[in-house]
N, C-alpha and C. Protein backbone atom coordinates (compact mmCIF):
# COMPACT_ATOMS: atom_id res chain seq x y z
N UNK A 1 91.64 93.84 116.93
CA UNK A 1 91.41 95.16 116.34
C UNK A 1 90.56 96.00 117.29
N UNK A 2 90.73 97.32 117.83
CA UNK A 2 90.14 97.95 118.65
C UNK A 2 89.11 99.21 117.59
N UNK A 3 87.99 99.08 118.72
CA UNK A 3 86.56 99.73 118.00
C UNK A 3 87.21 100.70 117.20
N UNK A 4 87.89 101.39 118.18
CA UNK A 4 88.68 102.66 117.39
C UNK A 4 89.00 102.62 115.71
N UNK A 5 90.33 101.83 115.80
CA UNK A 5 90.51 101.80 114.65
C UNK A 5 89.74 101.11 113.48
N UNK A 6 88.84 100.16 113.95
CA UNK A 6 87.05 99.30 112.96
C UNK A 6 87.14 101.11 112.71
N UNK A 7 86.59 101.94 113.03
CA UNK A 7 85.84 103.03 113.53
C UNK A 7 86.90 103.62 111.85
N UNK A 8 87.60 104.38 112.21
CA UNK A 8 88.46 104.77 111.63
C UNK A 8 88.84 103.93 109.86
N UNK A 9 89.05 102.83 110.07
CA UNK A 9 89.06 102.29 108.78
C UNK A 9 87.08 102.10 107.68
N UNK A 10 86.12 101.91 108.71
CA UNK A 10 85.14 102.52 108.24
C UNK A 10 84.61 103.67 108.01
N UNK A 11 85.25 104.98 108.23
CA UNK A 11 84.91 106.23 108.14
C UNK A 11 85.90 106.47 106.67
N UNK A 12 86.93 105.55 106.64
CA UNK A 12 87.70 105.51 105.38
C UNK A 12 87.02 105.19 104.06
N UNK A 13 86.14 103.79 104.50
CA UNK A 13 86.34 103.43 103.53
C UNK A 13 84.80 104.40 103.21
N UNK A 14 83.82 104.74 103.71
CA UNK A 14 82.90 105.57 103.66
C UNK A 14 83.32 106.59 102.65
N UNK A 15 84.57 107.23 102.71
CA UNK A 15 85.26 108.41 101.94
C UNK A 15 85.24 107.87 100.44
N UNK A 16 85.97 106.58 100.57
CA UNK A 16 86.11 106.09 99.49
C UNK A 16 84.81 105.87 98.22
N UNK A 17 83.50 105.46 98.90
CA UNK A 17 82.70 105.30 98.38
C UNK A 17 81.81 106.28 97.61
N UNK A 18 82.01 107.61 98.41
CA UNK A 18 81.99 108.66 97.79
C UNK A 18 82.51 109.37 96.40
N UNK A 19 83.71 108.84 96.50
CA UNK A 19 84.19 109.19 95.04
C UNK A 19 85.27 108.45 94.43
N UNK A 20 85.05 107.10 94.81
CA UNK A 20 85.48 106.07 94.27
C UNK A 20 84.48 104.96 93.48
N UNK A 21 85.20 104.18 92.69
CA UNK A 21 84.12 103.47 92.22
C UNK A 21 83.84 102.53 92.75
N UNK A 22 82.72 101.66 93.05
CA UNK A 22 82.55 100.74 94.62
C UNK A 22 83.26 99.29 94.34
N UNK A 23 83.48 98.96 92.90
CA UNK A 23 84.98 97.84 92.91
C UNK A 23 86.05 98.25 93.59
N UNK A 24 86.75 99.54 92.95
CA UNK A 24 87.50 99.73 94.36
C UNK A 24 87.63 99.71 95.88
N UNK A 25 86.81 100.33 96.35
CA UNK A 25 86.33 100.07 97.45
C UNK A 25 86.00 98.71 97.72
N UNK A 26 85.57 97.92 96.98
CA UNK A 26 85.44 96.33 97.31
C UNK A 26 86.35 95.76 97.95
N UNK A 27 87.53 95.77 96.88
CA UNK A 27 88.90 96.04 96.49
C UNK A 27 89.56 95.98 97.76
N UNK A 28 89.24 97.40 98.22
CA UNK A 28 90.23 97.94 99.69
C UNK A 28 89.56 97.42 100.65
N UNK A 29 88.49 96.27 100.57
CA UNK A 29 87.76 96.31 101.92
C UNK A 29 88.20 94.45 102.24
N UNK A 30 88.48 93.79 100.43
CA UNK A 30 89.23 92.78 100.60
C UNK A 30 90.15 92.76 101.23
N UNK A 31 91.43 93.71 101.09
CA UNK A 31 92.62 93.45 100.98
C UNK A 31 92.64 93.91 102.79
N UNK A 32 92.20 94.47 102.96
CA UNK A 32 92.02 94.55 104.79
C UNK A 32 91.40 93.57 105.61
């Protein structure tokens, strides 16, 4: 996996946490 995309899927899931509920985000951080 290149920094880049770490980079990119953590700026995601960052979004997510914002206005998601953080099971979800759990969720999406499992399944990746």
């Amino acid at each position: 996996m290149h920094p880049d995309s770490f980079f990119l899927v953590f700026s995601q899931l960052l979004k997510r946490l914002t206005y998601a509920r953080p099971r979800d985000t759990w969720n999406f951080f499992k399944i990746h």
